[in-house]
PDB file of N, CA and C in Angstrom:
ATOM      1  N   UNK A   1     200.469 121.601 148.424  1.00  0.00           N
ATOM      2  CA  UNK A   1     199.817 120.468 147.797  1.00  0.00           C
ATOM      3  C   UNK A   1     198.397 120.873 147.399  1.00  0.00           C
ATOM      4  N   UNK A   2     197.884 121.085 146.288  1.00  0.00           N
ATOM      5  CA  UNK A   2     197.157 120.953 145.676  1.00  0.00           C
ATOM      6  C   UNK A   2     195.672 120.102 146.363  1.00  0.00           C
ATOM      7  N   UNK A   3     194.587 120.325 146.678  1.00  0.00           N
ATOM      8  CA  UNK A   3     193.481 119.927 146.753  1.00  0.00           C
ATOM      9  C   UNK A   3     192.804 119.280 145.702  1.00  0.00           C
ATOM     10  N   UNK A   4     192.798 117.087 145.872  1.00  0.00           N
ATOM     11  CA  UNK A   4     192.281 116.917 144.812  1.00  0.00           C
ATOM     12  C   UNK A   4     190.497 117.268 144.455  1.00  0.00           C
ATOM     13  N   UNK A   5     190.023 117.111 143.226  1.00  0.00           N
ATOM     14  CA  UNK A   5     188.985 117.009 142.736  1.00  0.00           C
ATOM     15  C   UNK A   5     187.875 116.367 143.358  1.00  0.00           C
ATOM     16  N   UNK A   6     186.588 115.932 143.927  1.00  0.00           N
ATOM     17  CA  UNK A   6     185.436 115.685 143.921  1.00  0.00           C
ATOM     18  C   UNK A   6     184.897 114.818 142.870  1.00  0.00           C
ATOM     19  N   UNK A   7     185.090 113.774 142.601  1.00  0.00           N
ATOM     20  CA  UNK A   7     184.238 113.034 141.629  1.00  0.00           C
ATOM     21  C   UNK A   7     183.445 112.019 142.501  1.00  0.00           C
ATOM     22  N   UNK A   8     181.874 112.161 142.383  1.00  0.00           N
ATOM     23  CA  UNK A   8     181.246 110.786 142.414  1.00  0.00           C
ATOM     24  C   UNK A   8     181.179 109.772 141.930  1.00  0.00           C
ATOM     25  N   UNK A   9     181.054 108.777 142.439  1.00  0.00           N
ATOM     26  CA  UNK A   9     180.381 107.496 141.693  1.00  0.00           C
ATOM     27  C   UNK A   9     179.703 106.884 141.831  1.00  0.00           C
ATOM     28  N   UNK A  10     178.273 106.620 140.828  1.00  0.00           N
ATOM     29  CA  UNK A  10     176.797 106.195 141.313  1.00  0.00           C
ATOM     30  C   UNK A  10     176.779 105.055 140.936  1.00  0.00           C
ATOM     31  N   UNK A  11     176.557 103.485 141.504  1.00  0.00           N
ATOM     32  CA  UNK A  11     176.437 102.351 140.662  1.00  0.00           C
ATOM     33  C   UNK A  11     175.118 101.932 140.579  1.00  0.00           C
ATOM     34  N   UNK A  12     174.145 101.255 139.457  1.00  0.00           N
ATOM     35  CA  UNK A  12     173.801 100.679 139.713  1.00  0.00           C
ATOM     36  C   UNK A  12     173.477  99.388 139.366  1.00  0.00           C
ATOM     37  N   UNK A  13     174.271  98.701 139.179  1.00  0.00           N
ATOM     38  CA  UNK A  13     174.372  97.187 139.297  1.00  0.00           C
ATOM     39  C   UNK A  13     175.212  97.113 137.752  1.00  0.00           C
ATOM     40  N   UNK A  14     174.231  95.866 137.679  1.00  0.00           N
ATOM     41  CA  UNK A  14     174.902  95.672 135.784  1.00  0.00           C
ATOM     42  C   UNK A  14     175.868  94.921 135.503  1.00  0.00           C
ATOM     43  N   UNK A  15     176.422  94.581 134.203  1.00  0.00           N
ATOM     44  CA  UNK A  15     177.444  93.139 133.951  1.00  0.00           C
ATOM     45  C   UNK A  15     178.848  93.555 134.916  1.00  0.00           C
ATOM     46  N   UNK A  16     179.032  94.769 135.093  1.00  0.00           N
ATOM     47  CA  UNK A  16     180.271  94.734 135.783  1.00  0.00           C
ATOM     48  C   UNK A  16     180.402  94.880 136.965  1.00  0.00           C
ATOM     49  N   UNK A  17     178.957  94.158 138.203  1.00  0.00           N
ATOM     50  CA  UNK A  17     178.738  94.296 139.316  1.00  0.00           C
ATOM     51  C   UNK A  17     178.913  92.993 139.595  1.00  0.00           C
ATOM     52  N   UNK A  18     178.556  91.622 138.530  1.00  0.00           N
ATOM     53  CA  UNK A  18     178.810  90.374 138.616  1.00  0.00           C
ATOM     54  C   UNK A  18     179.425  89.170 139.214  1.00  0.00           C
ATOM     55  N   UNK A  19     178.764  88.500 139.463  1.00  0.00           N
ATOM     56  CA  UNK A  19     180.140  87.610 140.325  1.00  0.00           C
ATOM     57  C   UNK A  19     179.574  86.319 140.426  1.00  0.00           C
ATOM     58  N   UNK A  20     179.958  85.439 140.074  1.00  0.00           N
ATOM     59  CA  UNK A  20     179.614  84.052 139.869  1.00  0.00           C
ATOM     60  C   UNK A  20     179.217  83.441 140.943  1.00  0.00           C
ATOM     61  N   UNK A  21     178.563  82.672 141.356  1.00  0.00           N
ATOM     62  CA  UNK A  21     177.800  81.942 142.709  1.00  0.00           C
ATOM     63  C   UNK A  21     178.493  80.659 142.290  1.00  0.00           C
ATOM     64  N   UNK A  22     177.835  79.615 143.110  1.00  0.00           N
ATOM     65  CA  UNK A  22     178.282  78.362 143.052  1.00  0.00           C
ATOM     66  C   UNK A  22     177.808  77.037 142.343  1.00  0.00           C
ATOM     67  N   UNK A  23     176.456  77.957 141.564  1.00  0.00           N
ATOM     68  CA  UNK A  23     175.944  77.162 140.142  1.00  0.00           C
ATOM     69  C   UNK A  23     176.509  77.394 138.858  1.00  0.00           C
ATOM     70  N   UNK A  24     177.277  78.304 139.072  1.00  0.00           N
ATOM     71  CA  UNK A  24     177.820  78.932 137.915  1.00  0.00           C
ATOM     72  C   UNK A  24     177.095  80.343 137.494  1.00  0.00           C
ATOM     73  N   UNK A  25     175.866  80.577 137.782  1.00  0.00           N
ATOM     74  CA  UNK A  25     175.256  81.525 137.410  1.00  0.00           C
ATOM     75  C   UNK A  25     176.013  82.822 137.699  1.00  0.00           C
ATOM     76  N   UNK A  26     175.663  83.971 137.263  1.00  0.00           N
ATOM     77  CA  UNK A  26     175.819  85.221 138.213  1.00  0.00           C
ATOM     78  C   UNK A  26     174.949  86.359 138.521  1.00  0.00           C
ATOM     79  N   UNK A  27     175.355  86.903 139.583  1.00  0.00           N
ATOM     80  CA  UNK A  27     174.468  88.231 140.094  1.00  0.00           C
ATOM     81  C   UNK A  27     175.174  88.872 140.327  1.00  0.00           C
ATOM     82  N   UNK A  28     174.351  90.294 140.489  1.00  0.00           N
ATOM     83  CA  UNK A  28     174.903  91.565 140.713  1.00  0.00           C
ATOM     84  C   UNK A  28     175.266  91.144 142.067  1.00  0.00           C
ATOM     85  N   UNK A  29     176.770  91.658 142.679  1.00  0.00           N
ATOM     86  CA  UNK A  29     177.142  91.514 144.100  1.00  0.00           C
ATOM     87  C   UNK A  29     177.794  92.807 144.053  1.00  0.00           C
ATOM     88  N   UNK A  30     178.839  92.988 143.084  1.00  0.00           N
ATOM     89  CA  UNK A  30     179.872  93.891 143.468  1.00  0.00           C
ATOM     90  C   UNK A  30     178.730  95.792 143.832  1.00  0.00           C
ATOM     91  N   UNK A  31     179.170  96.359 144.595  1.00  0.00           N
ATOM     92  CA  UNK A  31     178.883  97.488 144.987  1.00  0.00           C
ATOM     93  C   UNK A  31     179.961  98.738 144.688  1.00  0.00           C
ATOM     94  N   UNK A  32     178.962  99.833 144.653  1.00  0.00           N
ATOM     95  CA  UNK A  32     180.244 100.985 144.152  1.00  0.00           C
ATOM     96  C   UNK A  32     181.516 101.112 144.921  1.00  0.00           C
ATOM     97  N   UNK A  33     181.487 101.197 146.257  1.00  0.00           N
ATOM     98  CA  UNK A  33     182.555 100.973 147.015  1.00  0.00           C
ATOM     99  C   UNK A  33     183.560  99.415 146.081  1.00  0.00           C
ATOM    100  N   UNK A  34     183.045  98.554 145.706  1.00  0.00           N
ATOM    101  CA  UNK A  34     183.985  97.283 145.382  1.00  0.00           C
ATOM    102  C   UNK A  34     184.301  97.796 143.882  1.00  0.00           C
ATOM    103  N   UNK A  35     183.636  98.508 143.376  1.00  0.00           N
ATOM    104  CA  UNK A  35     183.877  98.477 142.090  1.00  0.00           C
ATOM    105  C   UNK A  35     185.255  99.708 142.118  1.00  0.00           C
ATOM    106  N   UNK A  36     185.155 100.822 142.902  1.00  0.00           N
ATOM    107  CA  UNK A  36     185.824 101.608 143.003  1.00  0.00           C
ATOM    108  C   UNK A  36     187.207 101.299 143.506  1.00  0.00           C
ATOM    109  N   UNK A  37     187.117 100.226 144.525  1.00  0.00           N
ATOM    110  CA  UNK A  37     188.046  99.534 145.012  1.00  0.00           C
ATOM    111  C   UNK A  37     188.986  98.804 143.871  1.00  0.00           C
ATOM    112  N   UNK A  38     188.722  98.114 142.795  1.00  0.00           N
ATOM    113  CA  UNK A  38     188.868  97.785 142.627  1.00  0.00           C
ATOM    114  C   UNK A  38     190.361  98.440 141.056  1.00  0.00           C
ATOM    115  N   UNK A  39     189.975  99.829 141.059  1.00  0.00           N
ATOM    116  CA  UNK A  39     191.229 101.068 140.430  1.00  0.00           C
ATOM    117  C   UNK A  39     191.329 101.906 141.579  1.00  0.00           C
ATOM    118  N   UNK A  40     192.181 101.330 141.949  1.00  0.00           N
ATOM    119  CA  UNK A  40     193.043 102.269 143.456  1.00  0.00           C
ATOM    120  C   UNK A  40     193.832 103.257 143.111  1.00  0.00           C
ATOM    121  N   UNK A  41     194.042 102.804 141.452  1.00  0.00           N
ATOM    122  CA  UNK A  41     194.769 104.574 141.059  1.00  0.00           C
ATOM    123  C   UNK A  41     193.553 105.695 140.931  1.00  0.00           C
ATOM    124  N   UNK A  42     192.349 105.625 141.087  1.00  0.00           N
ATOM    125  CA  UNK A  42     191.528 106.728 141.188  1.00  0.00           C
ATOM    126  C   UNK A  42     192.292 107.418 142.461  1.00  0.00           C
ATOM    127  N   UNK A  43     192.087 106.868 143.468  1.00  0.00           N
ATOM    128  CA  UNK A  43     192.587 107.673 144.499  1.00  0.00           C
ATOM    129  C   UNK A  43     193.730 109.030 144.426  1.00  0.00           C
ATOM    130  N   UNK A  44     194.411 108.844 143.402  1.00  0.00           N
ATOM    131  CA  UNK A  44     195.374 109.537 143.392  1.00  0.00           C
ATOM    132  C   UNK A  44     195.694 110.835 142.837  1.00  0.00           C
ATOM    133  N   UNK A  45     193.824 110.594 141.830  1.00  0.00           N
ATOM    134  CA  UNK A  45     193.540 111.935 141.075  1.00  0.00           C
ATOM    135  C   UNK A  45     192.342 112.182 141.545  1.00  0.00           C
ATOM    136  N   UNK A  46     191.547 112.417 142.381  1.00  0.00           N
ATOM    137  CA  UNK A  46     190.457 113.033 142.715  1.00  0.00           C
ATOM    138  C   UNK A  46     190.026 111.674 144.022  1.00  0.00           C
ATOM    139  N   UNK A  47     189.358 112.647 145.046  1.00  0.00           N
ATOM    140  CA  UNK A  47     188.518 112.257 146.281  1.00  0.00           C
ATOM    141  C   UNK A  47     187.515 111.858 145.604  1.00  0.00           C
ATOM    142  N   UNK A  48     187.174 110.217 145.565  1.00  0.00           N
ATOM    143  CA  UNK A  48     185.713 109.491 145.079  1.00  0.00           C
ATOM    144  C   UNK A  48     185.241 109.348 146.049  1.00  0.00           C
ATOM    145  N   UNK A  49     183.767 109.397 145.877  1.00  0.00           N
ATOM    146  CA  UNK A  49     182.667 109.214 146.570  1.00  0.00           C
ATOM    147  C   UNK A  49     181.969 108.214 146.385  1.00  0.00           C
ATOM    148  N   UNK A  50     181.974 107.097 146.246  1.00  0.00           N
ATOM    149  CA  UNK A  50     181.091 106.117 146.092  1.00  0.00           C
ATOM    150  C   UNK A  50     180.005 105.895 146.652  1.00  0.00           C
ATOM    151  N   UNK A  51     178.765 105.671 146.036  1.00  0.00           N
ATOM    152  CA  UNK A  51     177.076 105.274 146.325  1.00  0.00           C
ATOM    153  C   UNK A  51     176.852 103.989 145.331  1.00  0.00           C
ATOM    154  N   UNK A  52     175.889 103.016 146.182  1.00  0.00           N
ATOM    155  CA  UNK A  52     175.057 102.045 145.106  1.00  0.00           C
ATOM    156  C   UNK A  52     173.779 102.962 145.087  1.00  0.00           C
ATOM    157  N   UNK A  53     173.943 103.200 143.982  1.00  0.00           N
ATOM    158  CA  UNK A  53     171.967 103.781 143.585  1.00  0.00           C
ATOM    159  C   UNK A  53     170.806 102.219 143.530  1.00  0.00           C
ATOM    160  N   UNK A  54     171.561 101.648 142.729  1.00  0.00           N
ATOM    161  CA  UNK A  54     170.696 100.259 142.957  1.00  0.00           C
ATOM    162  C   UNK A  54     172.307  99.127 142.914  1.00  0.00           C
ATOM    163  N   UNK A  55     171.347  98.045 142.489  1.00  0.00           N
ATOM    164  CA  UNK A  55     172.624  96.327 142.299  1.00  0.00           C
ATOM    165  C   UNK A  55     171.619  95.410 141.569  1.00  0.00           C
ATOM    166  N   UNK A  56     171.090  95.775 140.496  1.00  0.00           N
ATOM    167  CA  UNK A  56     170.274  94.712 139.542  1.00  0.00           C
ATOM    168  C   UNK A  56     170.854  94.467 138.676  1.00  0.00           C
ATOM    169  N   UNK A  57     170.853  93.316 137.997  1.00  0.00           N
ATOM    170  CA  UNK A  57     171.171  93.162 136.258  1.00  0.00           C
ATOM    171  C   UNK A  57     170.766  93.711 135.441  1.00  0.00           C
ATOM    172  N   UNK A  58     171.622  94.002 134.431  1.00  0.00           N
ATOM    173  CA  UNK A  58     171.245  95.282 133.374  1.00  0.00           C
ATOM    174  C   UNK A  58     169.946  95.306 133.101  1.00  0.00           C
ATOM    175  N   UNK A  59     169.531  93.981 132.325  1.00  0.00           N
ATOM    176  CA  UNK A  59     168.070  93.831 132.130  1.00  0.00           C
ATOM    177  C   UNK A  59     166.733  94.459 133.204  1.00  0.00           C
ATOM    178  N   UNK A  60     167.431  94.305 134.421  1.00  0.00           N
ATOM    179  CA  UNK A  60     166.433  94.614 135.298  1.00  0.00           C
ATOM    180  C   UNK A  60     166.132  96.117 135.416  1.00  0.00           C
ATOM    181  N   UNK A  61     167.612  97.304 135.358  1.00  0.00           N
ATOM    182  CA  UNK A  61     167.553  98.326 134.960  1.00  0.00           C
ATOM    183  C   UNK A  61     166.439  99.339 134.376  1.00  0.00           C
ATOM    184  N   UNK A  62     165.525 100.161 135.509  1.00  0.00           N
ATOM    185  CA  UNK A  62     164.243 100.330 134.529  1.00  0.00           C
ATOM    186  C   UNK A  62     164.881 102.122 134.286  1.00  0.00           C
ATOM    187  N   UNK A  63     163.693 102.727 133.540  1.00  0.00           N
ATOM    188  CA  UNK A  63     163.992 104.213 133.621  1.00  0.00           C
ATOM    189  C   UNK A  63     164.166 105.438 135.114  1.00  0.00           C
ATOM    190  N   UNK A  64     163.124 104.260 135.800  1.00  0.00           N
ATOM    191  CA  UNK A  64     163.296 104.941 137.370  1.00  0.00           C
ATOM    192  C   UNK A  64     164.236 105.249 138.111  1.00  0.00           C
ATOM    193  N   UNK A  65     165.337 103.901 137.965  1.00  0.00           N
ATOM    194  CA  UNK A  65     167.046 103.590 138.130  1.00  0.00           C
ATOM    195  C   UNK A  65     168.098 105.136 137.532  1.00  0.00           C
ATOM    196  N   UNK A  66     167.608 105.069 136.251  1.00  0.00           N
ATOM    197  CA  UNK A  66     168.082 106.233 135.622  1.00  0.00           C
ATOM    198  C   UNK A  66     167.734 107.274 136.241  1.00  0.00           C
ATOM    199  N   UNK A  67     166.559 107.752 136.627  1.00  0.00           N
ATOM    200  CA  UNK A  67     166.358 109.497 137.121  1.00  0.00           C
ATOM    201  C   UNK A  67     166.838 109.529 138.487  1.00  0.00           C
ATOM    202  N   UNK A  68     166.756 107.945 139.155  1.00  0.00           N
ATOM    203  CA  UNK A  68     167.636 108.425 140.617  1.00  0.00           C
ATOM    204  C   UNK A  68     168.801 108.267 140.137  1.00  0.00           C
ATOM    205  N   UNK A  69     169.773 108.369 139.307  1.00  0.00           N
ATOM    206  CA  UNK A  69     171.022 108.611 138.630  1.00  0.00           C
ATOM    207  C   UNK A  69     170.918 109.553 138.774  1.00  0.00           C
ATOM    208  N   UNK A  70     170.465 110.398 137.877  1.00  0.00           N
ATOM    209  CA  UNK A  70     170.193 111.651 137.886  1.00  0.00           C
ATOM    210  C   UNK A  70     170.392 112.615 139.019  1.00  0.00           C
ATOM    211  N   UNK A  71     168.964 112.208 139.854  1.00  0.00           N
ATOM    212  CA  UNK A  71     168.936 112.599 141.005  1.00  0.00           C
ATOM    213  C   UNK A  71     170.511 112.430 141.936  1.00  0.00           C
ATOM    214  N   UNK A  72     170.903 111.719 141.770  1.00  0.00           N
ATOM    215  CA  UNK A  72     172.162 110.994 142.493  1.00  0.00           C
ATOM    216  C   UNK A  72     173.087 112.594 142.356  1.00  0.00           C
ATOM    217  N   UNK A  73     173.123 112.522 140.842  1.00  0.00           N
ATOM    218  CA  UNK A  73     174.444 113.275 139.922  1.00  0.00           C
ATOM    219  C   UNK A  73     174.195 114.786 140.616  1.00  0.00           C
ATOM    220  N   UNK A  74     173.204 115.200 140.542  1.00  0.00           N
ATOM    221  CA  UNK A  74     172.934 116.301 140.767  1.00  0.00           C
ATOM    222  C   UNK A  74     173.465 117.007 142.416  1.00  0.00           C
ATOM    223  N   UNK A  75     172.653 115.961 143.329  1.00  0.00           N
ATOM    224  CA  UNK A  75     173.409 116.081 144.859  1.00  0.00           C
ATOM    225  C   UNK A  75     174.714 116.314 145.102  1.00  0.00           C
ATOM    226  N   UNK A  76     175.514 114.899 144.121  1.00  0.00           N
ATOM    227  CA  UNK A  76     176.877 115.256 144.588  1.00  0.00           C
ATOM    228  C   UNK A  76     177.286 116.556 143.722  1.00  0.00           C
ATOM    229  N   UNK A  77     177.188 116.908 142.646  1.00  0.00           N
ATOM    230  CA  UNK A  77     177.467 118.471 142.335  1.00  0.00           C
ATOM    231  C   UNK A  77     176.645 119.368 143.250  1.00  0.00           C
ATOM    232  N   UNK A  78     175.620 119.292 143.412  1.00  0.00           N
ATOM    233  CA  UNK A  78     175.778 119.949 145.028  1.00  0.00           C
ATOM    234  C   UNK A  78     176.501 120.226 145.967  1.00  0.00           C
ATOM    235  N   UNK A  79     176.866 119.490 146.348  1.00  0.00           N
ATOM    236  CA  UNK A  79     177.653 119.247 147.535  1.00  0.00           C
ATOM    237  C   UNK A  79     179.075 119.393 147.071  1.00  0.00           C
ATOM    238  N   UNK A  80     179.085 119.481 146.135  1.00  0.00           N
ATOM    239  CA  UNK A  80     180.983 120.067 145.737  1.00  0.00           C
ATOM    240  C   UNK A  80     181.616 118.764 144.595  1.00  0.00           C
ATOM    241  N   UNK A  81     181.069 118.256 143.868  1.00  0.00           N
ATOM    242  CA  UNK A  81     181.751 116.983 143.272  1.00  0.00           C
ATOM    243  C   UNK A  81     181.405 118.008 142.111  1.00  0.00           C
ATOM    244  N   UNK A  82     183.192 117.981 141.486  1.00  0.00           N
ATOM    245  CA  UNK A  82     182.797 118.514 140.155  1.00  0.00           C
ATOM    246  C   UNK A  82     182.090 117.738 138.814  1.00  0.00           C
ATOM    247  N   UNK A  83     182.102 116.191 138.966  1.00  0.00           N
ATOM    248  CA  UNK A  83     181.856 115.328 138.473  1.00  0.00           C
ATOM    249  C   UNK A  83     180.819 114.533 138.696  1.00  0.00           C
ATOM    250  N   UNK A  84     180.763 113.016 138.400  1.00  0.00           N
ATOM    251  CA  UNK A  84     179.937 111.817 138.734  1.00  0.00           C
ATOM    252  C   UNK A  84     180.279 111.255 137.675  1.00  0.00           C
ATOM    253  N   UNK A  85     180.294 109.715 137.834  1.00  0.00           N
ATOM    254  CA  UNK A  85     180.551 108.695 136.732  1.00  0.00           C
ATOM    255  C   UNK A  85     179.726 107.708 137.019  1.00  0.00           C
ATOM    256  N   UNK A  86     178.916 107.001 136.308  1.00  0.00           N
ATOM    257  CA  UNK A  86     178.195 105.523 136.569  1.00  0.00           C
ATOM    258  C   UNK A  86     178.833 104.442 135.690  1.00  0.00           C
ATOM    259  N   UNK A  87     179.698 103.414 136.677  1.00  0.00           N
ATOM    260  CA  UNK A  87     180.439 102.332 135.424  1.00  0.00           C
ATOM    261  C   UNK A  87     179.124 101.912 135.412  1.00  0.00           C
ATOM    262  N   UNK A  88     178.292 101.876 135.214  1.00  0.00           N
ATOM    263  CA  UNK A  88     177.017 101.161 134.421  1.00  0.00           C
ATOM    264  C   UNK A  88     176.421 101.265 133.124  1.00  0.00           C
ATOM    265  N   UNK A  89     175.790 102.816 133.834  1.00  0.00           N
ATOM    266  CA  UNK A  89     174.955 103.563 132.805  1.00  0.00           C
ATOM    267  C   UNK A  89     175.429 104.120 131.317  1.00  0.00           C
ATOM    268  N   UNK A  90     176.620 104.030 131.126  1.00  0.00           N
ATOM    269  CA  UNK A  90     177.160 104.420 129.840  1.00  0.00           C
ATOM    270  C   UNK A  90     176.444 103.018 128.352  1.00  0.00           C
ATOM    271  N   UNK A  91     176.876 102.197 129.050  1.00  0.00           N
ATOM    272  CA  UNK A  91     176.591 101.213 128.155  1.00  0.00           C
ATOM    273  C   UNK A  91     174.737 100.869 127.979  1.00  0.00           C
ATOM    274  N   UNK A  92     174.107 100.968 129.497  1.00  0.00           N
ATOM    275  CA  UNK A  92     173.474 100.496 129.725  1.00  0.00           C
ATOM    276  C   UNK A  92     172.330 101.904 128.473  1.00  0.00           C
ATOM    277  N   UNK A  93     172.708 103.242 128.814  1.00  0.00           N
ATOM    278  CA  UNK A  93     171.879 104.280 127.983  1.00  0.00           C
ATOM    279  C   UNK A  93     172.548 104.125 126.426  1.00  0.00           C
ATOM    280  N   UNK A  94     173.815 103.880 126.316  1.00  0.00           N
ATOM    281  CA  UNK A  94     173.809 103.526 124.998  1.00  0.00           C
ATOM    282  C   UNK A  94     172.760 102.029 124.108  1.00  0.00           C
ATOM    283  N   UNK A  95     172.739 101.339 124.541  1.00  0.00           N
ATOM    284  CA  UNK A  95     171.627 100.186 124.002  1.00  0.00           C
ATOM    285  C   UNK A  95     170.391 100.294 124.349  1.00  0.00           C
ATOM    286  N   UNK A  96     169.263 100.665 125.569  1.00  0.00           N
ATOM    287  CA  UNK A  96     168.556 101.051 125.906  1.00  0.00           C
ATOM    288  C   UNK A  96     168.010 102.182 126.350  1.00  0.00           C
ATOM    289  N   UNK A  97     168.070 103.122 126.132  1.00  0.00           N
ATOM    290  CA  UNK A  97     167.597 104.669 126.472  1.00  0.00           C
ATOM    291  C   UNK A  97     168.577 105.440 126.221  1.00  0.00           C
ATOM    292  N   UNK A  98     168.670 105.637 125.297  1.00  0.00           N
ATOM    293  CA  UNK A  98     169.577 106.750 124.308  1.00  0.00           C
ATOM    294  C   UNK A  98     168.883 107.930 124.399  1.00  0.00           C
ATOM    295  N   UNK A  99     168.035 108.218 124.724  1.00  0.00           N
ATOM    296  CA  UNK A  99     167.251 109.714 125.149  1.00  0.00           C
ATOM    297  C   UNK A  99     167.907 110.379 126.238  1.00  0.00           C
ATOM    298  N   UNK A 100     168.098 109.728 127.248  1.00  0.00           N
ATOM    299  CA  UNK A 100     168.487 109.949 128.350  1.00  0.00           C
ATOM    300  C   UNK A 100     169.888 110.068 128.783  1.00  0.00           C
ATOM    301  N   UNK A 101     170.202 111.431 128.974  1.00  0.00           N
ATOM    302  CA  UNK A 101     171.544 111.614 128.382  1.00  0.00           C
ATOM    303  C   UNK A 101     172.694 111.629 130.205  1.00  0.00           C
ATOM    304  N   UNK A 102     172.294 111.473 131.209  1.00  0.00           N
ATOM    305  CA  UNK A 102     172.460 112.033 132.346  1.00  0.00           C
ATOM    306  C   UNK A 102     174.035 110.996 132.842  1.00  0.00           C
ATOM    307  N   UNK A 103     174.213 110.269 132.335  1.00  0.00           N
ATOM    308  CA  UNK A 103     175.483 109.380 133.047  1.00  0.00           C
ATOM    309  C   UNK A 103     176.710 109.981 131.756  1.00  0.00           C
ATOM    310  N   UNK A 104     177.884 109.085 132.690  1.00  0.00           N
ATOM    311  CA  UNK A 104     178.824 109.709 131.971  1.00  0.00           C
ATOM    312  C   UNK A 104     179.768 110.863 133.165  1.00  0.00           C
ATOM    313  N   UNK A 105     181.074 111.248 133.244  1.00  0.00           N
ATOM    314  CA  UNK A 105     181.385 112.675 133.297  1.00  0.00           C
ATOM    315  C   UNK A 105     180.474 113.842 133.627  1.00  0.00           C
ATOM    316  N   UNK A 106     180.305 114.473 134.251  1.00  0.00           N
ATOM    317  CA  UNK A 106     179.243 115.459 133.882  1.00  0.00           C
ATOM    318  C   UNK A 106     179.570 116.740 134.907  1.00  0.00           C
ATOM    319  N   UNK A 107     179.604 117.646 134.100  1.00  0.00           N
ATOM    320  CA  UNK A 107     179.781 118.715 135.219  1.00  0.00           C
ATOM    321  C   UNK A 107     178.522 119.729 135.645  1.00  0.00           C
ATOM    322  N   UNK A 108     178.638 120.613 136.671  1.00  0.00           N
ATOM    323  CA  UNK A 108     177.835 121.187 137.058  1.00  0.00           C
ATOM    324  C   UNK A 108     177.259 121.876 136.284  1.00  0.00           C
ATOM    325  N   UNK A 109     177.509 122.372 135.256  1.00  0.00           N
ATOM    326  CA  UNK A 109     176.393 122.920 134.247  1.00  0.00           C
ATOM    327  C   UNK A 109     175.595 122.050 133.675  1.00  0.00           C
ATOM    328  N   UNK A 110     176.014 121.138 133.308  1.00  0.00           N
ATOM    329  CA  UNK A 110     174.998 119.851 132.678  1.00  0.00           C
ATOM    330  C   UNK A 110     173.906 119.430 133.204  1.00  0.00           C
ATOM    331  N   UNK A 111     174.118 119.838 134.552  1.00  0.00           N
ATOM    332  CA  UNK A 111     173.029 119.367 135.356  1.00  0.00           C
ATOM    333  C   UNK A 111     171.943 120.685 135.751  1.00  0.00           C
ATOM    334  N   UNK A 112     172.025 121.779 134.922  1.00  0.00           N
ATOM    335  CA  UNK A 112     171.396 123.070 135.457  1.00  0.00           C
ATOM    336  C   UNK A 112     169.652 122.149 135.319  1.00  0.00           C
ATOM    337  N   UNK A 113     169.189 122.978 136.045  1.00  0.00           N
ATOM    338  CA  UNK A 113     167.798 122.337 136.499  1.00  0.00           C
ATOM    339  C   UNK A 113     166.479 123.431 135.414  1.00  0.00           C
ATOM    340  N   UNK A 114     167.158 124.676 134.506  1.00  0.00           N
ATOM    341  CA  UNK A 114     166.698 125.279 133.704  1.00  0.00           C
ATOM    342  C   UNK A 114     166.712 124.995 132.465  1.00  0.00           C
ATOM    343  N   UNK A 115     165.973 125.019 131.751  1.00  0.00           N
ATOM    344  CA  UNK A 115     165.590 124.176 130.295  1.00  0.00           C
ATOM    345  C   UNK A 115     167.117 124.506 129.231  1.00  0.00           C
TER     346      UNK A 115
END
């Protein structure tokens, strides 16, 4: 049997952390563990690692959020994750910080720490 894959997953917060209260409003509740929980067929192709990096609403999302992404991504390829995924940050760097290229898939070269 085959040894699966290493993928992380960094959350931090955002529309798909959401969860309605009892005014109707919503907040960030769900956590990477719930979010991960929540496609149980991951399990079946790679060992996830789940972390909350933060749990704010997108809006709240600053650039700081992003480099401990970063920071996040980098550790677990450290430590043996060939990957990392943020269900957040894809959307969240596509509309607001499109410079910042660090979420997403990413493998250990992507993350070399040399220019």
């Amino acid at each position: 049997m085959s040894k699966k894959p290493v993928v992380a997953v960094g959350a931090l917060g955002g529309t798909i952390a959401m969860s309605a209260v009892g005014t109707g409003a919503v907040k960030p509740e769900l956590d990477a563990e719930d979010l991960v929980a929540a496609v149980p067929e991951l399990t079946n192709i790679a060992d996830i690692r789940a972390h909350s990096i933060a749990n704010v609403a997108s809006p709240a999302i600053v650039p700081s959020h992003v480099l401990d992404a970063l920071a996040f991504a980098r550790r677990a390829v450290d430590d043996g994750a060939v990957g990392w995924f943020s269900p957040t940050a894809r959307t969240l760097l596509r509309k607001r910080h499109t410079s910042l290229t660090c979420c997403g898939i990413v493998r250990s070269r992507s993350l070399s720490r040399e220019p």
